[in-house]
N, C-alpha and C. Protein backbone atom coordinates (compact mmCIF):
# COMPACT_ATOMS: atom_id res chain seq x y z
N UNK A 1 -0.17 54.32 -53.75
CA UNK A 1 -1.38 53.52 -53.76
C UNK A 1 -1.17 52.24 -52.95
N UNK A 2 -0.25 51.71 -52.86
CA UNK A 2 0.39 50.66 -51.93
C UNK A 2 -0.11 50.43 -50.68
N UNK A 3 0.42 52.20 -50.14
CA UNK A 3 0.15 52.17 -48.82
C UNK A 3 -0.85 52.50 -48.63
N UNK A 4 -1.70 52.78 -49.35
CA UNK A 4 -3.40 53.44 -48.88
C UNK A 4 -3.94 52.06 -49.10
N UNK A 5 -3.62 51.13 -49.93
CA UNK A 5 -4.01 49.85 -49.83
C UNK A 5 -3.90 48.88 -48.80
N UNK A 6 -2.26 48.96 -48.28
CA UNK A 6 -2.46 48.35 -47.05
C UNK A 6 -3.17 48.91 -45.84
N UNK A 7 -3.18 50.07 -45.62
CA UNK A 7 -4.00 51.12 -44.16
C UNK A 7 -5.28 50.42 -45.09
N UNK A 8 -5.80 50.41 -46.06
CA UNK A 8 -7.35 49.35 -45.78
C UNK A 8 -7.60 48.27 -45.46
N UNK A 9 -6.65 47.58 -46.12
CA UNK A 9 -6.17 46.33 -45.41
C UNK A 9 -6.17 46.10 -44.03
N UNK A 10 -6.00 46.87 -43.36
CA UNK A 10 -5.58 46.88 -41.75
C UNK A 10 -6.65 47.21 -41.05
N UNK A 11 -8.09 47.96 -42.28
CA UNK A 11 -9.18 48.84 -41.13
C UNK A 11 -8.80 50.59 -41.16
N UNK A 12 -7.98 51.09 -41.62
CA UNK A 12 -8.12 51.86 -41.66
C UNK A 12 -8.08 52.92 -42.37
N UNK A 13 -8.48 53.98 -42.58
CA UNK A 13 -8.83 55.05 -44.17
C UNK A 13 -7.80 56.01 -44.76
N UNK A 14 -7.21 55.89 -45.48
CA UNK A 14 -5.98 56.51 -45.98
C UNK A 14 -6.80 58.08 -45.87
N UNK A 15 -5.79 58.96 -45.59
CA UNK A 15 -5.65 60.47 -45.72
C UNK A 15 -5.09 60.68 -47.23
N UNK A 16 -5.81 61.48 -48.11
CA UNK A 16 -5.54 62.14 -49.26
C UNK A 16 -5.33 63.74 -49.28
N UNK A 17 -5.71 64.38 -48.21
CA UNK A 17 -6.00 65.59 -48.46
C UNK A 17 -4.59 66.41 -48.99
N UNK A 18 -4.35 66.89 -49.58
CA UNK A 18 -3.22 67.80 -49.99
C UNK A 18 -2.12 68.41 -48.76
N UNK A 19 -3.52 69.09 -48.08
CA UNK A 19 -2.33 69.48 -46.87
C UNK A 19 -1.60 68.56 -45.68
N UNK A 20 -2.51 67.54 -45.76
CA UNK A 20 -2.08 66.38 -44.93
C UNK A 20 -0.66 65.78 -45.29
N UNK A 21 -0.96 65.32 -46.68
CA UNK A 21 0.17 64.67 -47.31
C UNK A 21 1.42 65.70 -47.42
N UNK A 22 1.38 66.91 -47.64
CA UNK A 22 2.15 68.12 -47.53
C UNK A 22 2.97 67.86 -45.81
N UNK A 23 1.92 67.91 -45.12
CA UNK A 23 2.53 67.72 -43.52
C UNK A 23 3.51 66.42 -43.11
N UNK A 24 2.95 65.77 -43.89
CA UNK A 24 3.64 64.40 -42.95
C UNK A 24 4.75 63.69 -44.42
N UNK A 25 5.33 65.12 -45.31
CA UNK A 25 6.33 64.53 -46.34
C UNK A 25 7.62 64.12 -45.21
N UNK A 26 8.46 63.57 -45.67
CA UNK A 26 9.64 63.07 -45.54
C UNK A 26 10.30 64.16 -45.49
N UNK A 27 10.12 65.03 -46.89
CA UNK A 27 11.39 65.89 -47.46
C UNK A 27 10.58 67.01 -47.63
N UNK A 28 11.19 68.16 -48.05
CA UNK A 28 10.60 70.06 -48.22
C UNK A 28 10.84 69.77 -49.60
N UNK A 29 9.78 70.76 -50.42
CA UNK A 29 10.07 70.99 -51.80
C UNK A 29 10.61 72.22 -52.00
N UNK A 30 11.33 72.16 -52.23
CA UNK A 30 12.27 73.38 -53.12
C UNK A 30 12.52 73.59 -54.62
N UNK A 31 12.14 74.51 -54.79
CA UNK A 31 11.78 75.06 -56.18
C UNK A 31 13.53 75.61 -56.92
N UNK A 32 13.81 74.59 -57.66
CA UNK A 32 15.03 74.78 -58.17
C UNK A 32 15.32 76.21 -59.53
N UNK A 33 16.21 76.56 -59.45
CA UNK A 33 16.03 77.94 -60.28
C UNK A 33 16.55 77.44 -62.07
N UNK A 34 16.62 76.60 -61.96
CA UNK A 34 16.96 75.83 -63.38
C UNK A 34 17.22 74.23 -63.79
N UNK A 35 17.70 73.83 -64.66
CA UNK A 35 16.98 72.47 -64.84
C UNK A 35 18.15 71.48 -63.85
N UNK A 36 19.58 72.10 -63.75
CA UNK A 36 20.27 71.26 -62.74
C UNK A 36 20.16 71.35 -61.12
N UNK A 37 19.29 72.79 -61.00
CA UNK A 37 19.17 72.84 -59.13
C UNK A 37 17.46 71.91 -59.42
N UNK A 38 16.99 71.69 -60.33
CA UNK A 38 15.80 70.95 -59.76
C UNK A 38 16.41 69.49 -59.98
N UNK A 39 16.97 68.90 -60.79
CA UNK A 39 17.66 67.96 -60.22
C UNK A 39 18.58 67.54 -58.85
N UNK A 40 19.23 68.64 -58.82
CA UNK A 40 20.21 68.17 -57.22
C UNK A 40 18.78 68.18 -56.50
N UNK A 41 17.90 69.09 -56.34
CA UNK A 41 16.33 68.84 -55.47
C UNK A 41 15.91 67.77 -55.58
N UNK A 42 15.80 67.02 -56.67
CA UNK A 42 15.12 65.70 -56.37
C UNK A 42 15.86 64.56 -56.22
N UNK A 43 16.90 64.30 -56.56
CA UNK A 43 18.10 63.93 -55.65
C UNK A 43 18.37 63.50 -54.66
N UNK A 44 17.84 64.93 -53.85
CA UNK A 44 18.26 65.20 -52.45
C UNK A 44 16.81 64.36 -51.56
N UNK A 45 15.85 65.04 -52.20
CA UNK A 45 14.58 64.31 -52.06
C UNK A 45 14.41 62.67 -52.39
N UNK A 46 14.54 62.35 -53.30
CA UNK A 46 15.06 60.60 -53.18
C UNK A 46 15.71 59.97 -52.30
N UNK A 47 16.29 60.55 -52.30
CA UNK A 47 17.90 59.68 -51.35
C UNK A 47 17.10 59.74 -49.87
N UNK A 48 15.98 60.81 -49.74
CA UNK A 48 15.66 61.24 -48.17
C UNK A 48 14.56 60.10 -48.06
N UNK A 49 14.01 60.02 -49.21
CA UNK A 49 12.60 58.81 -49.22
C UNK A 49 13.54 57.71 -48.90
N UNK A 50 14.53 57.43 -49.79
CA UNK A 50 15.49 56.13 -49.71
C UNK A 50 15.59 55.97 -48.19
N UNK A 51 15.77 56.91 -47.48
CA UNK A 51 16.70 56.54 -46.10
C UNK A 51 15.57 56.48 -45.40
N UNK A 52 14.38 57.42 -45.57
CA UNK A 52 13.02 57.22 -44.79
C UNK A 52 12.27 55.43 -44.76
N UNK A 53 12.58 54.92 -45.99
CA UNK A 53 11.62 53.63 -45.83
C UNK A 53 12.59 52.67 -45.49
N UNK A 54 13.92 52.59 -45.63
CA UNK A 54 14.71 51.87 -44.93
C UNK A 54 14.70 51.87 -43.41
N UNK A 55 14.38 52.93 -42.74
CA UNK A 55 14.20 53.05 -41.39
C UNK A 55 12.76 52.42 -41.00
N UNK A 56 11.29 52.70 -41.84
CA UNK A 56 9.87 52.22 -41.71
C UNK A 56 10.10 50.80 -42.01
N UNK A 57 11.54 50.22 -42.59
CA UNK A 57 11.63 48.60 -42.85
C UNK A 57 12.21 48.09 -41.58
N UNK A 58 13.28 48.65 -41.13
CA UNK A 58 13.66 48.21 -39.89
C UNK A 58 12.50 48.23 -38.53
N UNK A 59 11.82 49.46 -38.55
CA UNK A 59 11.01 49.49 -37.39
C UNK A 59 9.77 48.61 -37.49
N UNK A 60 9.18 48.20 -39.08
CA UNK A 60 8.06 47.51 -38.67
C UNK A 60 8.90 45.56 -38.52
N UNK A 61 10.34 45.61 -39.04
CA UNK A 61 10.88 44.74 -38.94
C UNK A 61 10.65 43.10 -38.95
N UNK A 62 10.03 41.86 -38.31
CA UNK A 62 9.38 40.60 -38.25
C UNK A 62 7.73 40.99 -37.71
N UNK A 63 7.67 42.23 -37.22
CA UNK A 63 6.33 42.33 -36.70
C UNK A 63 4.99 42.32 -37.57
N UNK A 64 5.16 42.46 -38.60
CA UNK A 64 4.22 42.76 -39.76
C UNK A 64 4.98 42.59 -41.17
N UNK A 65 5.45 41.64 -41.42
CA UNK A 65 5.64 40.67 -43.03
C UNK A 65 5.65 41.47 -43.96
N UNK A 66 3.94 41.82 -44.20
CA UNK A 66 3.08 42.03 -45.45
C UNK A 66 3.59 43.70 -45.45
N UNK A 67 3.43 44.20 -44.89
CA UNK A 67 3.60 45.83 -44.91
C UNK A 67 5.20 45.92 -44.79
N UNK A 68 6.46 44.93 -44.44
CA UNK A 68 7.53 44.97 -44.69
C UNK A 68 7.86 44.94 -46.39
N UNK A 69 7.30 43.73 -46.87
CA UNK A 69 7.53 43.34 -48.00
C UNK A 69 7.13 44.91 -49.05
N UNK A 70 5.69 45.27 -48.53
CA UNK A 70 5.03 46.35 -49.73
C UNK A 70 6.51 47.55 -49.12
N UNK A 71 7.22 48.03 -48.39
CA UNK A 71 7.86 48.86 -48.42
C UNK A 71 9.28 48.48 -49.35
N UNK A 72 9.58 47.32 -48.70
CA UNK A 72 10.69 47.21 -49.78
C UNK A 72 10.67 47.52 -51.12
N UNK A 73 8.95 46.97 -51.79
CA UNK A 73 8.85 47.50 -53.43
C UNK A 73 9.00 48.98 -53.29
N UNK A 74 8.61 49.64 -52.35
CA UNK A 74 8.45 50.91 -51.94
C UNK A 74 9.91 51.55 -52.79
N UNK A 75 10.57 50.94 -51.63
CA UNK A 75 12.25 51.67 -51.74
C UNK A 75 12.72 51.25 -52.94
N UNK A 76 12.69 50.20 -53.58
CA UNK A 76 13.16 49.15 -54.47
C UNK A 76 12.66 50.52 -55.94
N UNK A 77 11.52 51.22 -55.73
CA UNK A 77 11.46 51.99 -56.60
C UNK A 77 12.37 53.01 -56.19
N UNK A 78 12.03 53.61 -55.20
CA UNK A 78 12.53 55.38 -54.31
C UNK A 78 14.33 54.96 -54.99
N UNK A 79 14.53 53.62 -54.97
CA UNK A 79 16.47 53.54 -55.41
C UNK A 79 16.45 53.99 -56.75
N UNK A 80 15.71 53.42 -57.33
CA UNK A 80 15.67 53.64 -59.27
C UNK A 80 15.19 54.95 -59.65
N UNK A 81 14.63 55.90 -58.61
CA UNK A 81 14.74 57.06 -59.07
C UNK A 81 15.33 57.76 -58.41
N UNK A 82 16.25 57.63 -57.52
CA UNK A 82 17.02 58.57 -56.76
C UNK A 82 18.40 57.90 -58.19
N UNK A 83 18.70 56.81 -58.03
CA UNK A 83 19.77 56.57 -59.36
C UNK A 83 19.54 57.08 -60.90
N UNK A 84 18.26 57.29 -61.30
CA UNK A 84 17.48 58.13 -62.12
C UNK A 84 18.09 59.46 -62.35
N UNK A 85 18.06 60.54 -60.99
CA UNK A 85 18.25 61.66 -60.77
C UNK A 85 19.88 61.60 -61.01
N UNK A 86 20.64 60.78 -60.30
CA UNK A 86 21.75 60.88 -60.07
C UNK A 86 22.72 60.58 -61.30
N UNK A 87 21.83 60.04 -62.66
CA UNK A 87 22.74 60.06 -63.90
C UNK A 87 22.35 61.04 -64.37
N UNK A 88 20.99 61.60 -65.00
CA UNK A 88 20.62 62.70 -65.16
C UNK A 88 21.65 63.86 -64.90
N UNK A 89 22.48 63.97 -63.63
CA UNK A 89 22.53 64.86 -62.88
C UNK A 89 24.50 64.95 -63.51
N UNK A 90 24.72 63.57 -63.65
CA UNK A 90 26.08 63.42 -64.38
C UNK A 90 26.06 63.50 -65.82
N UNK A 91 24.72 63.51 -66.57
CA UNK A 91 24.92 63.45 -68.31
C UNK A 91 24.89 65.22 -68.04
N UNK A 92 24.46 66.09 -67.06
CA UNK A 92 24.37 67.62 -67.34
C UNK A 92 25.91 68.07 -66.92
N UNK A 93 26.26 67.54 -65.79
CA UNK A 93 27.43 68.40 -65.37
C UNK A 93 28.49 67.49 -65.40
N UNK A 94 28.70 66.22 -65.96
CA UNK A 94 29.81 65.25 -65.69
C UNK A 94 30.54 64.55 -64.77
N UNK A 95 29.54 65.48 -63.62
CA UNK A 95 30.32 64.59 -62.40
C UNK A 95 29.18 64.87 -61.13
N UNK A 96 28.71 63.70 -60.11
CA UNK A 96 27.95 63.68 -59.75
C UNK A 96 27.84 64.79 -58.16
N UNK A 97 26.53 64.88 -57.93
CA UNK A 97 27.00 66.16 -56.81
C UNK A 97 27.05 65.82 -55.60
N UNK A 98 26.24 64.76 -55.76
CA UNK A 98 26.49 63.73 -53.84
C UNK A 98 27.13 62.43 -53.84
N UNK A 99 27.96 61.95 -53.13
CA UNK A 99 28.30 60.83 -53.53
C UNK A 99 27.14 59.69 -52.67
N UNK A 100 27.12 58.22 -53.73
CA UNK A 100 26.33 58.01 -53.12
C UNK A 100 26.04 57.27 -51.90
């Protein structure tokens, strides 16, 4: 909601459609075959958002402030649930599967 807030902010109309947002993910969903492969999946998927908005922080960089700042809350979450996944992922199997 952030970012559909700022693209109004700016003039322009956030895309909702399912397949849109499907097209332009970061990461593939993969359908895990039990409760620890859907964890390493989202995991894997976090860590990919993590590294995706760290790169959208560098590139919009001093040029635009306001849309720097809303990504950092961005990531500042995408960390707390990729670290989320990643204890989860050590209370099932005791030891973690990616380092981080």
């Amino acid at each position: 909601m952030w970012v559909a807030e700022r693209i109004n902010q700016l003039g322009g109309r956030p895309d909702f459609n399912p397949e849109g947002l499907a097209s332009r993910s970061a990461s593939q969903y993969v359908e895990g075959e039990n409760l620890i492969d859907m964890i390493k999946e989202n995991l894997v998927a976090e860590r990919i958002a993590v590294d995706h908005y760290r790169e959208l922080i560098r590139y919009f960089g001093d040029d635009d402030p306001a849309t720097r700042l809303m990504l950092h809350r961005i990531l500042a979450v995408e960390e707390e649930h990729a670290n989320d996944m990643h204890d989860l992922l050590v209370a099932h199997e005791g030891h973690p599967m990616l380092s981080k």
